[in-house]
PDB file of N, CA and C in Angstrom:
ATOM      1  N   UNK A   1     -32.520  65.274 -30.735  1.00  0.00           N
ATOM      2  CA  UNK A   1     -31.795  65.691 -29.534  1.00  0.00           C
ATOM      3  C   UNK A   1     -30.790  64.597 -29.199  1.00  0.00           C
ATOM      4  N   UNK A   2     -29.204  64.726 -28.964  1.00  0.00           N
ATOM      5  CA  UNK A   2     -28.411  63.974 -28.258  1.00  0.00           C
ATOM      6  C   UNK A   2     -28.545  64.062 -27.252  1.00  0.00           C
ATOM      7  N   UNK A   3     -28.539  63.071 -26.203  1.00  0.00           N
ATOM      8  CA  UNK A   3     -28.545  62.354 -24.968  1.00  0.00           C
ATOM      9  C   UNK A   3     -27.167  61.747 -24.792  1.00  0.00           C
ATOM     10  N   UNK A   4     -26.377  62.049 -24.225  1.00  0.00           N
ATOM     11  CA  UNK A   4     -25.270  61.790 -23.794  1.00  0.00           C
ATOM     12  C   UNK A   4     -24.993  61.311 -22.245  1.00  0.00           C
ATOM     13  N   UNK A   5     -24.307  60.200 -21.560  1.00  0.00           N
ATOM     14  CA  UNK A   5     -23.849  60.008 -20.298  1.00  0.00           C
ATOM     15  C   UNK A   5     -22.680  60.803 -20.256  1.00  0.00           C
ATOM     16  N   UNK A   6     -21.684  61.317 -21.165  1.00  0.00           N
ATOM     17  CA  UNK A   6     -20.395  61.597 -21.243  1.00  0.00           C
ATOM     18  C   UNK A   6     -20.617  63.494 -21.187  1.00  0.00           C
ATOM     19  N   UNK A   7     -19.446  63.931 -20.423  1.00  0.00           N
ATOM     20  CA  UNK A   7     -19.271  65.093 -20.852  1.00  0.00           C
ATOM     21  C   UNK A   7     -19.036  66.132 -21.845  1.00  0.00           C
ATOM     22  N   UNK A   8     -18.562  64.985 -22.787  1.00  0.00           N
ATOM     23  CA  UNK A   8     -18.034  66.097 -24.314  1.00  0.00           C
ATOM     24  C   UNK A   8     -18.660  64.843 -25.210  1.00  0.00           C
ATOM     25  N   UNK A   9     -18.289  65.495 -26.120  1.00  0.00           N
ATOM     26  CA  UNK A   9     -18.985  65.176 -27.361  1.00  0.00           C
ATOM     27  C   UNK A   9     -18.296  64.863 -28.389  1.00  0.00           C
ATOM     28  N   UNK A  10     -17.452  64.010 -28.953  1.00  0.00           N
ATOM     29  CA  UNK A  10     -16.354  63.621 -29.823  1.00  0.00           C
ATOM     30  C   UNK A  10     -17.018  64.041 -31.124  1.00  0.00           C
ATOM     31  N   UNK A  11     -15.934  65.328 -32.148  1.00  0.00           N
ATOM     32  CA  UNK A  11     -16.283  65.366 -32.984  1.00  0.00           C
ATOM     33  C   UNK A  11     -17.758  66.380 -33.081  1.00  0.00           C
ATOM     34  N   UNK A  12     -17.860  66.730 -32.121  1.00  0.00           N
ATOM     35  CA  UNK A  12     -18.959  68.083 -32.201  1.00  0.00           C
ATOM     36  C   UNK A  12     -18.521  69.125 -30.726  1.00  0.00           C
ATOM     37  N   UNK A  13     -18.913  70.194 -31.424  1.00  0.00           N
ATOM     38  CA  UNK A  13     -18.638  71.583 -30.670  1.00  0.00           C
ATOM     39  C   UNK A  13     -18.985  72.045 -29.673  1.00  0.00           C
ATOM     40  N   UNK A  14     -19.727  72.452 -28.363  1.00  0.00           N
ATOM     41  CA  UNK A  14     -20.152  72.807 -27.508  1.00  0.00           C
ATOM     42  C   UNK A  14     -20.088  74.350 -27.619  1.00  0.00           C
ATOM     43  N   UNK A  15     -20.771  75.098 -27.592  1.00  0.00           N
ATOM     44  CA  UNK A  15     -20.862  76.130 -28.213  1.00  0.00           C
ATOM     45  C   UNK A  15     -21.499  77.491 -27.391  1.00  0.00           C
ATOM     46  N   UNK A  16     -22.389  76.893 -26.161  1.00  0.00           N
ATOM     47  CA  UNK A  16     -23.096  77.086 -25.211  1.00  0.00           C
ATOM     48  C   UNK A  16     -23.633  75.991 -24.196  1.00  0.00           C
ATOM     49  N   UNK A  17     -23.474  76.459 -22.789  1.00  0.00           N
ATOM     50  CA  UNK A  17     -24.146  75.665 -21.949  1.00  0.00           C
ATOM     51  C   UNK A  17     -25.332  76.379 -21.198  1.00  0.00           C
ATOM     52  N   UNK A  18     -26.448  75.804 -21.373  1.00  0.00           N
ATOM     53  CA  UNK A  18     -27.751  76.305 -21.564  1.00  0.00           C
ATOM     54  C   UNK A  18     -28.590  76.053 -20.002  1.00  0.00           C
ATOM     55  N   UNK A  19     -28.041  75.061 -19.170  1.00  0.00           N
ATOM     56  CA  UNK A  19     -28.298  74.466 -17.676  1.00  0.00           C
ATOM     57  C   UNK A  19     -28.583  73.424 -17.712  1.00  0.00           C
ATOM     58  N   UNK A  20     -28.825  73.090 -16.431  1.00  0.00           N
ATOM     59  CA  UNK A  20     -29.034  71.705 -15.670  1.00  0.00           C
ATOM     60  C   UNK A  20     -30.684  71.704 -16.066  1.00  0.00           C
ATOM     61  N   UNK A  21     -31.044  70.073 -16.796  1.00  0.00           N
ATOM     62  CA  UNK A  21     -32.490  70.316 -17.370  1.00  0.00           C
ATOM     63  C   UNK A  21     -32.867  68.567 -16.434  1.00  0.00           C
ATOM     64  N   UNK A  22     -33.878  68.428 -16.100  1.00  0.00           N
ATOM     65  CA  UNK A  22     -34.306  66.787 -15.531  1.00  0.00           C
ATOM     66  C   UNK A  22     -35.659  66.754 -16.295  1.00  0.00           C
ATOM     67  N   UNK A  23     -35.911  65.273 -16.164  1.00  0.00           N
ATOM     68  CA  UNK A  23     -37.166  64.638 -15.810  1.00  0.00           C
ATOM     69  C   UNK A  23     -37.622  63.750 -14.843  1.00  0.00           C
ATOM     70  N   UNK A  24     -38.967  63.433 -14.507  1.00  0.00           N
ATOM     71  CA  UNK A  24     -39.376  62.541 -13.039  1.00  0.00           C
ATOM     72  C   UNK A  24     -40.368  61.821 -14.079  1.00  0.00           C
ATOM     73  N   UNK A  25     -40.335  60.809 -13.416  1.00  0.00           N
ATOM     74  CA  UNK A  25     -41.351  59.936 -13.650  1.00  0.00           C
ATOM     75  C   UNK A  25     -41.899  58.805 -12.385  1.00  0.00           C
ATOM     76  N   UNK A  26     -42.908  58.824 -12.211  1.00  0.00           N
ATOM     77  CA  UNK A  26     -43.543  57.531 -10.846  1.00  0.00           C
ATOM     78  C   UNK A  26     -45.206  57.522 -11.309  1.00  0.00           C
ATOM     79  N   UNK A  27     -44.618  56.124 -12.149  1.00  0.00           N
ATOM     80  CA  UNK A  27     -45.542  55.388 -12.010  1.00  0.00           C
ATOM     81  C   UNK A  27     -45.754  54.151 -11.061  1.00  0.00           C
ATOM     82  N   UNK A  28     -47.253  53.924 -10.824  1.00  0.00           N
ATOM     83  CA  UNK A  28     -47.798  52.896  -9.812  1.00  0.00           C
ATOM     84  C   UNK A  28     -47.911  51.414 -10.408  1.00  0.00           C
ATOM     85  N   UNK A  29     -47.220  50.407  -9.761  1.00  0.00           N
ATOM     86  CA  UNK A  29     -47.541  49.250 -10.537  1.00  0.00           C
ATOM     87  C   UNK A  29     -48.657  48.333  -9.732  1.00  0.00           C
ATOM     88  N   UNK A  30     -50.122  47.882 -10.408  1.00  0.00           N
ATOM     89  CA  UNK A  30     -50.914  47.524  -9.485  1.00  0.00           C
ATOM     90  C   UNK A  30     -50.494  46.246  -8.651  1.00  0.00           C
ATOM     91  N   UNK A  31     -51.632  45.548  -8.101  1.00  0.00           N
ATOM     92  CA  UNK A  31     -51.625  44.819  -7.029  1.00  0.00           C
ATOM     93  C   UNK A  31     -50.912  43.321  -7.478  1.00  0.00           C
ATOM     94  N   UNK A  32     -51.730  43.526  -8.810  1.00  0.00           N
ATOM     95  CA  UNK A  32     -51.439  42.037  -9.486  1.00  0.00           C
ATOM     96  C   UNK A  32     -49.842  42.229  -9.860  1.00  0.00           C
ATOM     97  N   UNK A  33     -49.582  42.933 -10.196  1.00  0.00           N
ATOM     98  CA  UNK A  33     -47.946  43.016 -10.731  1.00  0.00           C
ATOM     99  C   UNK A  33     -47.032  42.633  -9.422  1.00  0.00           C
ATOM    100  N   UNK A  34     -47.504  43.530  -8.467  1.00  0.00           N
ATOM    101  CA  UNK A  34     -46.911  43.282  -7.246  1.00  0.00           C
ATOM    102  C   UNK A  34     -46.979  41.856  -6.677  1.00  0.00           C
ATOM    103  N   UNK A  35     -48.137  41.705  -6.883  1.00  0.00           N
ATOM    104  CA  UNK A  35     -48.261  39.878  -6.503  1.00  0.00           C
ATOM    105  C   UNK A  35     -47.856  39.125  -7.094  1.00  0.00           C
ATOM    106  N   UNK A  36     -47.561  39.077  -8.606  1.00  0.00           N
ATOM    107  CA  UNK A  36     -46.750  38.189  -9.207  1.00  0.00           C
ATOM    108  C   UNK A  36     -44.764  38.173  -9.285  1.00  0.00           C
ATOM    109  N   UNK A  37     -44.832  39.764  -9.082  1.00  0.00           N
ATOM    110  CA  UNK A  37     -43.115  40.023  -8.990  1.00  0.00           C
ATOM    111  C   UNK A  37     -42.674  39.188  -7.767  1.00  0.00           C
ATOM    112  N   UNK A  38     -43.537  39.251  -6.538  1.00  0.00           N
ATOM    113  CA  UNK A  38     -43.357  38.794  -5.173  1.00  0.00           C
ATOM    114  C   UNK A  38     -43.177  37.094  -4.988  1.00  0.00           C
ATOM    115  N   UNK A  39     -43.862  36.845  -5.978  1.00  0.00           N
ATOM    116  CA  UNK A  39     -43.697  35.412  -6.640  1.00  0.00           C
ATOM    117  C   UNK A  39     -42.381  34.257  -6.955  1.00  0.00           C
ATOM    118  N   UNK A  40     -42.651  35.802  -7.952  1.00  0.00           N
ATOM    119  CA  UNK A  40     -41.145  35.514  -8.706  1.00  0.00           C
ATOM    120  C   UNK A  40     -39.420  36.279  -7.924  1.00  0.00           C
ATOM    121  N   UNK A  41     -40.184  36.620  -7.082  1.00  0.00           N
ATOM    122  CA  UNK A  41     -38.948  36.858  -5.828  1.00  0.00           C
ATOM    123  C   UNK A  41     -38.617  35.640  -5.140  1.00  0.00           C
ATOM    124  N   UNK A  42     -39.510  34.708  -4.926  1.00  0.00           N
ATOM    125  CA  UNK A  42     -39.562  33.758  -4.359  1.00  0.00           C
ATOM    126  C   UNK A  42     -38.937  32.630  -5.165  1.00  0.00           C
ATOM    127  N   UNK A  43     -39.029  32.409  -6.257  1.00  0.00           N
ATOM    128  CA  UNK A  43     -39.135  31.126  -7.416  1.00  0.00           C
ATOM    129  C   UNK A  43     -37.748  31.393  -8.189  1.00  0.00           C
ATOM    130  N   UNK A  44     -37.553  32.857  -8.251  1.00  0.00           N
ATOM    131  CA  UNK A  44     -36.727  33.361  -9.320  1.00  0.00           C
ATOM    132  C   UNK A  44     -37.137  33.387 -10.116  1.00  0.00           C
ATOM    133  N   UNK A  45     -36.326  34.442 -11.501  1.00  0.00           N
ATOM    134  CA  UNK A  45     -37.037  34.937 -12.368  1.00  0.00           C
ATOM    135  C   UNK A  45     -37.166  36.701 -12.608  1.00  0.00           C
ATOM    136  N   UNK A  46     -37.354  36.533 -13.782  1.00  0.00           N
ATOM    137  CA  UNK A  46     -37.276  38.083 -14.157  1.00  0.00           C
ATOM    138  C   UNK A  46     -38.809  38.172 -13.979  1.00  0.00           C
ATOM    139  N   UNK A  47     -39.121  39.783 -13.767  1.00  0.00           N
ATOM    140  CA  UNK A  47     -40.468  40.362 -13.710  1.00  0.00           C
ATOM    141  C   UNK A  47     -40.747  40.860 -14.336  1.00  0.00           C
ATOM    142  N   UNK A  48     -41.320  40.631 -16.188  1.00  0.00           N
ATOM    143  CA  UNK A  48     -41.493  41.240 -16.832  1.00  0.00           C
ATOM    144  C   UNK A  48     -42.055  42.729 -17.065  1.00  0.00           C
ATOM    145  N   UNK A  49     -43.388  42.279 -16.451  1.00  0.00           N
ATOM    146  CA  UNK A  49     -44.271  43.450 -16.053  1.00  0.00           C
ATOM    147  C   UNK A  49     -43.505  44.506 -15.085  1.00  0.00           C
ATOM    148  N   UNK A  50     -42.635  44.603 -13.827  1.00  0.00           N
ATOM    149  CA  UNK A  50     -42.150  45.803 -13.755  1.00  0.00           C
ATOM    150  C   UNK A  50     -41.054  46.049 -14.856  1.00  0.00           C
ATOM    151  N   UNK A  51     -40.299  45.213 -15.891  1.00  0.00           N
ATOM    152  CA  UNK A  51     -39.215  45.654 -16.622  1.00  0.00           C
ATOM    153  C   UNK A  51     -40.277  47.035 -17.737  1.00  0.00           C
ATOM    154  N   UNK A  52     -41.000  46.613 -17.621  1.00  0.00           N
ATOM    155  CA  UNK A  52     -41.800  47.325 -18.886  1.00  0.00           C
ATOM    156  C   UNK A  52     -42.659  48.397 -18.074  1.00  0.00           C
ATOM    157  N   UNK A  53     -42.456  48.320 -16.977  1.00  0.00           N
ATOM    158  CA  UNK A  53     -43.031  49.886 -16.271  1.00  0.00           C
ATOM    159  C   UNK A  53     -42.037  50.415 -16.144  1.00  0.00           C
ATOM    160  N   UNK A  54     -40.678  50.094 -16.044  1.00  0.00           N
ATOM    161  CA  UNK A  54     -39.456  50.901 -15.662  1.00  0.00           C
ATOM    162  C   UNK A  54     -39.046  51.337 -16.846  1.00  0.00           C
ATOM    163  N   UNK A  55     -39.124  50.611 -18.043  1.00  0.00           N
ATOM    164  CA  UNK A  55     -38.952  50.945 -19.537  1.00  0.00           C
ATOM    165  C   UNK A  55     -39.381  52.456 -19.652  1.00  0.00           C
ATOM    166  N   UNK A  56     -41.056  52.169 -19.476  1.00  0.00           N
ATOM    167  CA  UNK A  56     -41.795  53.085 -19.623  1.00  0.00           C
ATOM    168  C   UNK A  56     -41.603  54.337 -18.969  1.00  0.00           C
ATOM    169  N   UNK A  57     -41.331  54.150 -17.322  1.00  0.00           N
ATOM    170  CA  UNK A  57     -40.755  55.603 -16.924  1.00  0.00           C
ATOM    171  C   UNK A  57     -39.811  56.028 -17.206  1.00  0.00           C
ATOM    172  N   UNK A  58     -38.849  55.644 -17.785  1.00  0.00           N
ATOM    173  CA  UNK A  58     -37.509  55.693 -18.264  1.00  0.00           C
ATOM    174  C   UNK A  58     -37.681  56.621 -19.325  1.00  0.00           C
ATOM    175  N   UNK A  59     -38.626  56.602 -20.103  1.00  0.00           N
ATOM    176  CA  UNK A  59     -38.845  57.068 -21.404  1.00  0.00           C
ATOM    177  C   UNK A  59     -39.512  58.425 -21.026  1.00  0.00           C
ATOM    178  N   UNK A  60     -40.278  58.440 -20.247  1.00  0.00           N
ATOM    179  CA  UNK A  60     -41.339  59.297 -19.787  1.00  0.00           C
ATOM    180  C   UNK A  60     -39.952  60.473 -19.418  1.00  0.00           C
ATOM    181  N   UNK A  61     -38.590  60.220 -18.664  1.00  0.00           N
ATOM    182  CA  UNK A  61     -38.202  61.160 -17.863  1.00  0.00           C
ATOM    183  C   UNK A  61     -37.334  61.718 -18.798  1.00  0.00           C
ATOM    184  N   UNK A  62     -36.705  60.706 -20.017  1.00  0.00           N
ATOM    185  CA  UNK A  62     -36.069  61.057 -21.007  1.00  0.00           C
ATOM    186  C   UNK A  62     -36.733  62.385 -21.876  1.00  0.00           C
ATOM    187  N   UNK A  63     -37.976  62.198 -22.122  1.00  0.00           N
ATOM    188  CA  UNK A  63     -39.062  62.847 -22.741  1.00  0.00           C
ATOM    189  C   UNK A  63     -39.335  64.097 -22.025  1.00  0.00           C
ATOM    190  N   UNK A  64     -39.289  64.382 -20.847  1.00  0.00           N
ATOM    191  CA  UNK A  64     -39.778  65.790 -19.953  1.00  0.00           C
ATOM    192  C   UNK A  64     -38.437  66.181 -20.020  1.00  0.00           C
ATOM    193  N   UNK A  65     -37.120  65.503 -19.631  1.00  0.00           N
ATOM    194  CA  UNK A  65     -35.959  66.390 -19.673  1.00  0.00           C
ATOM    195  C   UNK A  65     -35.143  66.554 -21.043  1.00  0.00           C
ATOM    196  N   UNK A  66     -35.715  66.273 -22.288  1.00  0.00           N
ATOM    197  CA  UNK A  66     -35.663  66.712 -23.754  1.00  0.00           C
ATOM    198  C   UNK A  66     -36.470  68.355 -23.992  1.00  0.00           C
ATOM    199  N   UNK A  67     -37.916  67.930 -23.142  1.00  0.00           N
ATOM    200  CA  UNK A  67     -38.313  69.185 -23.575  1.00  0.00           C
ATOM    201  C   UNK A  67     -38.223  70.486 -22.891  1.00  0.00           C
ATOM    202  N   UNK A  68     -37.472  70.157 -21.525  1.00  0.00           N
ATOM    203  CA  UNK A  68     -36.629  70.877 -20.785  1.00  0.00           C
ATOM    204  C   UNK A  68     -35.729  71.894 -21.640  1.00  0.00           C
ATOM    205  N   UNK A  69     -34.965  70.713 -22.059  1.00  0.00           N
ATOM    206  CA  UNK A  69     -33.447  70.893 -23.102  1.00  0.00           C
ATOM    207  C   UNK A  69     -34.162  72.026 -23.999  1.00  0.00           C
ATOM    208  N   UNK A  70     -35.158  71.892 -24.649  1.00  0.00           N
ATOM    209  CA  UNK A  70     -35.101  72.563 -25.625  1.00  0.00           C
ATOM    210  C   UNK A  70     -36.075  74.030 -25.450  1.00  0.00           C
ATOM    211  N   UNK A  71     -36.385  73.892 -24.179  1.00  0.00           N
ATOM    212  CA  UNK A  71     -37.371  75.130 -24.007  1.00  0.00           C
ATOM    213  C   UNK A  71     -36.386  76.082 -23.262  1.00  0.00           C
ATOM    214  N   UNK A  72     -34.828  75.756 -23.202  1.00  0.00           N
ATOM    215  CA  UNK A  72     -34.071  76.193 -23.002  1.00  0.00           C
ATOM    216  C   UNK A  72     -32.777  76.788 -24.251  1.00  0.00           C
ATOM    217  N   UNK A  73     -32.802  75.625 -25.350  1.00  0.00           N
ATOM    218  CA  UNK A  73     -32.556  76.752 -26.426  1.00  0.00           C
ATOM    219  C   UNK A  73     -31.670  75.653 -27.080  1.00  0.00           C
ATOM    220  N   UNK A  74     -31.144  74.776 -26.098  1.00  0.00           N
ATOM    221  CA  UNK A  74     -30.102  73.783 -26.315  1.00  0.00           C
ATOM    222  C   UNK A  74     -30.838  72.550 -27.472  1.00  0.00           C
ATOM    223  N   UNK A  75     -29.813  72.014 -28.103  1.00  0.00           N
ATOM    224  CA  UNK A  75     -29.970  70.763 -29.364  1.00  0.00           C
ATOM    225  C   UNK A  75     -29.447  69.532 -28.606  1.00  0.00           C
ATOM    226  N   UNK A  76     -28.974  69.598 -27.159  1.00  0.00           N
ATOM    227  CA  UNK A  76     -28.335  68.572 -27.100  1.00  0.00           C
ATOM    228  C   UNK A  76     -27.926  68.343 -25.437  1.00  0.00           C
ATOM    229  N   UNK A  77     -27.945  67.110 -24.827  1.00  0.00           N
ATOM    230  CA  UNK A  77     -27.828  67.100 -23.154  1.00  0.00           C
ATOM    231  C   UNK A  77     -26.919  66.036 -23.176  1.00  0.00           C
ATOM    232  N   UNK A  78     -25.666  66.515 -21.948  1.00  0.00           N
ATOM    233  CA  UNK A  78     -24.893  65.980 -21.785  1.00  0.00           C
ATOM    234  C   UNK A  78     -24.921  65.662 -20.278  1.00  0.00           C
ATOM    235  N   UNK A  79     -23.544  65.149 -20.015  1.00  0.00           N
ATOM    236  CA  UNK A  79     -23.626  64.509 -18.564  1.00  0.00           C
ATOM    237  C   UNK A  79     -25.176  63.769 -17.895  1.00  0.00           C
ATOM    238  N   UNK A  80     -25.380  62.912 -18.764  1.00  0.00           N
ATOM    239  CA  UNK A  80     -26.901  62.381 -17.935  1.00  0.00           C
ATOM    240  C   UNK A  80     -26.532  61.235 -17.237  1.00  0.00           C
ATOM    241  N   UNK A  81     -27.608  61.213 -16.054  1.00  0.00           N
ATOM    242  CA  UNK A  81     -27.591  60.518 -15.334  1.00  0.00           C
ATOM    243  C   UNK A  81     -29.140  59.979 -14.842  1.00  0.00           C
ATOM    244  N   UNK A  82     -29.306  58.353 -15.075  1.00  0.00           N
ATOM    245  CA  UNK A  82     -30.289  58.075 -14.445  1.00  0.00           C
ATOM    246  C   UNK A  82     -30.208  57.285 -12.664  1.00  0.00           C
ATOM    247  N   UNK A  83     -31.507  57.708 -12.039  1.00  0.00           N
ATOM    248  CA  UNK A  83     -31.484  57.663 -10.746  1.00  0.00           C
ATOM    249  C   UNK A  83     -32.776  56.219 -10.893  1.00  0.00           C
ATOM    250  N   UNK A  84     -32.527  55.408 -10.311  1.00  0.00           N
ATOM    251  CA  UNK A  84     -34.352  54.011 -10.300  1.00  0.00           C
ATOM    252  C   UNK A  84     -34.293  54.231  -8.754  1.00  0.00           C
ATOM    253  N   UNK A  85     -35.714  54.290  -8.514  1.00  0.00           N
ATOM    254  CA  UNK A  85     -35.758  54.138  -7.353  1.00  0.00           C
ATOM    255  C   UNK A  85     -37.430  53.348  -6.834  1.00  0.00           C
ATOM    256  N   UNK A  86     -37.497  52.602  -5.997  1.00  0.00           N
ATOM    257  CA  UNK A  86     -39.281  51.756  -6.088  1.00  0.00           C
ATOM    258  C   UNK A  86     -39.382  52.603  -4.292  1.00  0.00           C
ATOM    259  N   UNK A  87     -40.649  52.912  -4.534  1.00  0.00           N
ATOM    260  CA  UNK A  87     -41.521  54.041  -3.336  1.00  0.00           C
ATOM    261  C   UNK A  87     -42.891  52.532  -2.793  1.00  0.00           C
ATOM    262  N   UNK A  88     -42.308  52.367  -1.764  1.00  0.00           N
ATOM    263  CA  UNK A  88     -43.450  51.427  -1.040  1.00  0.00           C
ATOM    264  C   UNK A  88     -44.788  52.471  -0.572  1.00  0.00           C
ATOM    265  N   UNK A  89     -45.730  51.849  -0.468  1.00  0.00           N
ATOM    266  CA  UNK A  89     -47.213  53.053  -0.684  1.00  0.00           C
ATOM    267  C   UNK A  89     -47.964  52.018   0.521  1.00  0.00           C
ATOM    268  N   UNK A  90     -48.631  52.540   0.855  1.00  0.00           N
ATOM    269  CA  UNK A  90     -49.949  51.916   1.954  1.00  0.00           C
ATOM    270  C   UNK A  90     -50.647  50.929   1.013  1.00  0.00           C
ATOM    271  N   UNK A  91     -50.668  49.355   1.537  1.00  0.00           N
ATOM    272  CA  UNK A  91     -51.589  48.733   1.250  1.00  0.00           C
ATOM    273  C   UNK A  91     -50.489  47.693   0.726  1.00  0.00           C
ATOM    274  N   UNK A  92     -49.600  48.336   0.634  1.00  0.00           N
ATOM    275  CA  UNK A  92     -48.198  47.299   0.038  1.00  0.00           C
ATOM    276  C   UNK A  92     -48.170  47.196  -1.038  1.00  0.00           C
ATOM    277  N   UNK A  93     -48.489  48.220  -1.679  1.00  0.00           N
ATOM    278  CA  UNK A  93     -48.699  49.006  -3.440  1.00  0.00           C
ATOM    279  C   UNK A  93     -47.175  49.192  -3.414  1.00  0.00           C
ATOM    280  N   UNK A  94     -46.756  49.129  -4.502  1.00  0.00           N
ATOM    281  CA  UNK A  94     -45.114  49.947  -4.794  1.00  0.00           C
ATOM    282  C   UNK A  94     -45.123  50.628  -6.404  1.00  0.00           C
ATOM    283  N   UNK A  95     -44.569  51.850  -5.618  1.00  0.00           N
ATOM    284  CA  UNK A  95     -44.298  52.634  -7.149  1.00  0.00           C
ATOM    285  C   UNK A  95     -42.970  52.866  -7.846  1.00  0.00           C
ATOM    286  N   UNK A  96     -42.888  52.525  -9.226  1.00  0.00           N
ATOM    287  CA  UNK A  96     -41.789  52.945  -9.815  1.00  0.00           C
ATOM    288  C   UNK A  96     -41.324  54.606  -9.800  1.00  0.00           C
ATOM    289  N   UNK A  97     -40.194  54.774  -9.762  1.00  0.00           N
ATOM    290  CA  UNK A  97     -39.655  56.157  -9.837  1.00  0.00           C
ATOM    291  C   UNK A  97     -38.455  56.154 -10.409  1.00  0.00           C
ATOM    292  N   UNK A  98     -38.283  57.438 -11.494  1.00  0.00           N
ATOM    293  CA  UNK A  98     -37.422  57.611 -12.470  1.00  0.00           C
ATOM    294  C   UNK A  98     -36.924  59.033 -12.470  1.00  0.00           C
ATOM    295  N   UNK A  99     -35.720  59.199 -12.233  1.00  0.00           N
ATOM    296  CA  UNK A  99     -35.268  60.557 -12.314  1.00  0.00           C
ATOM    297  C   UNK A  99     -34.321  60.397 -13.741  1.00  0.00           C
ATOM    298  N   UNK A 100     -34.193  62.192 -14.135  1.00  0.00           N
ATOM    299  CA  UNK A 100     -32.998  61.782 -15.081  1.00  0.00           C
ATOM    300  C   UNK A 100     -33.138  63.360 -15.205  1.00  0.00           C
ATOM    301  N   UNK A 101     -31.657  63.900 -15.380  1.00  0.00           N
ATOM    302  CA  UNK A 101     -30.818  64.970 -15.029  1.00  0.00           C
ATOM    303  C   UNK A 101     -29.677  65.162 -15.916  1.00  0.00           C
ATOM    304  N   UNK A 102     -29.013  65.917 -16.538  1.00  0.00           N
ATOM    305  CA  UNK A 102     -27.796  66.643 -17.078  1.00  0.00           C
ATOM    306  C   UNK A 102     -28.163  67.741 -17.435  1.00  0.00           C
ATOM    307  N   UNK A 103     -27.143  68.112 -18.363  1.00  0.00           N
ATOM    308  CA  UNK A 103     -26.659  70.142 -18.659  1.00  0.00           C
ATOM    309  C   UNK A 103     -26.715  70.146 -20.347  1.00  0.00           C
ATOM    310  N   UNK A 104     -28.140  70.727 -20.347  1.00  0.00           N
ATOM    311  CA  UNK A 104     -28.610  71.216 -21.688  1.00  0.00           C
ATOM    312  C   UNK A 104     -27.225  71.971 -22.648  1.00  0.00           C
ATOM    313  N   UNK A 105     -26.796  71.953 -23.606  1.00  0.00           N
ATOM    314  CA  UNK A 105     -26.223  72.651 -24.414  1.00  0.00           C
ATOM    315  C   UNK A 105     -26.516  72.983 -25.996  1.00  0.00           C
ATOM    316  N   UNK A 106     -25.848  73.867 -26.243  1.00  0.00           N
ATOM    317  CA  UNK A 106     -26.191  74.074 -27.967  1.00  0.00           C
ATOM    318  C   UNK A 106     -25.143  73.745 -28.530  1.00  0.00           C
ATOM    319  N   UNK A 107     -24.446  72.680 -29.375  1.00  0.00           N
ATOM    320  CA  UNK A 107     -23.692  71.783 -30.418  1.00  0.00           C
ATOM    321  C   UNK A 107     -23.639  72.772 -31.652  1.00  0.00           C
ATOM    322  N   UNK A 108     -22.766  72.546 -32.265  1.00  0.00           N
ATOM    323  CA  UNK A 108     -22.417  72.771 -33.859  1.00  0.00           C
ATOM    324  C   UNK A 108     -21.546  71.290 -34.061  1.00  0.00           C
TER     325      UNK A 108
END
């Protein structure tokens, strides 16, 4: 499946547009992650551990709006767009959240 940010497709056909297909993803990062990112908010520094939960939902939303794409008929999604967004939770838990959205089509 192509994944595209761009509207067209250099060098391939558009042939059909099949709809608007997404994925979500929110995952929870525990206490300890949170306590060490909070850390490293303080000290500076990258936060490994959320880079690799955001990785991970990233993939997750790529993955639900592929099989979107194709339970729709389309080989190929254009115009994508990802959305990050962190959801504060009771207890001072925070969750990752991952959207991702464009317009399924069928290529030649």
């Amino acid at each position: 499946m192509l994944i595209v940010t761009t509207n067209t497709l250099v060098g391939k056909e558009i042939i059909d547009y099949k709809g608007l297909v997404s994925g979500d993803a929110i995952l929870g990062a525990n206490i300890f992650k949170d306590f060490f990112a909070s850390i490293r908010d303080i000290v500076g520094g990258r936060s490994a551990a959320y880079e690799k939960e955001l990785v991970r939902a990233k993939e997750i939303a790529l993955h639900e709006m592929t099989i979107e794409a194709e339970q729709l008929g389309g080989n190929a999604i254009i115009g994508v767009d990802l959305d990050f967004e962190t959801i504060s939770v009771g207890g001072g838990g925070t969750m990752l959240m991952v959207c991702a959205s464009g317009t399924a089509v069928k290529i030649r």
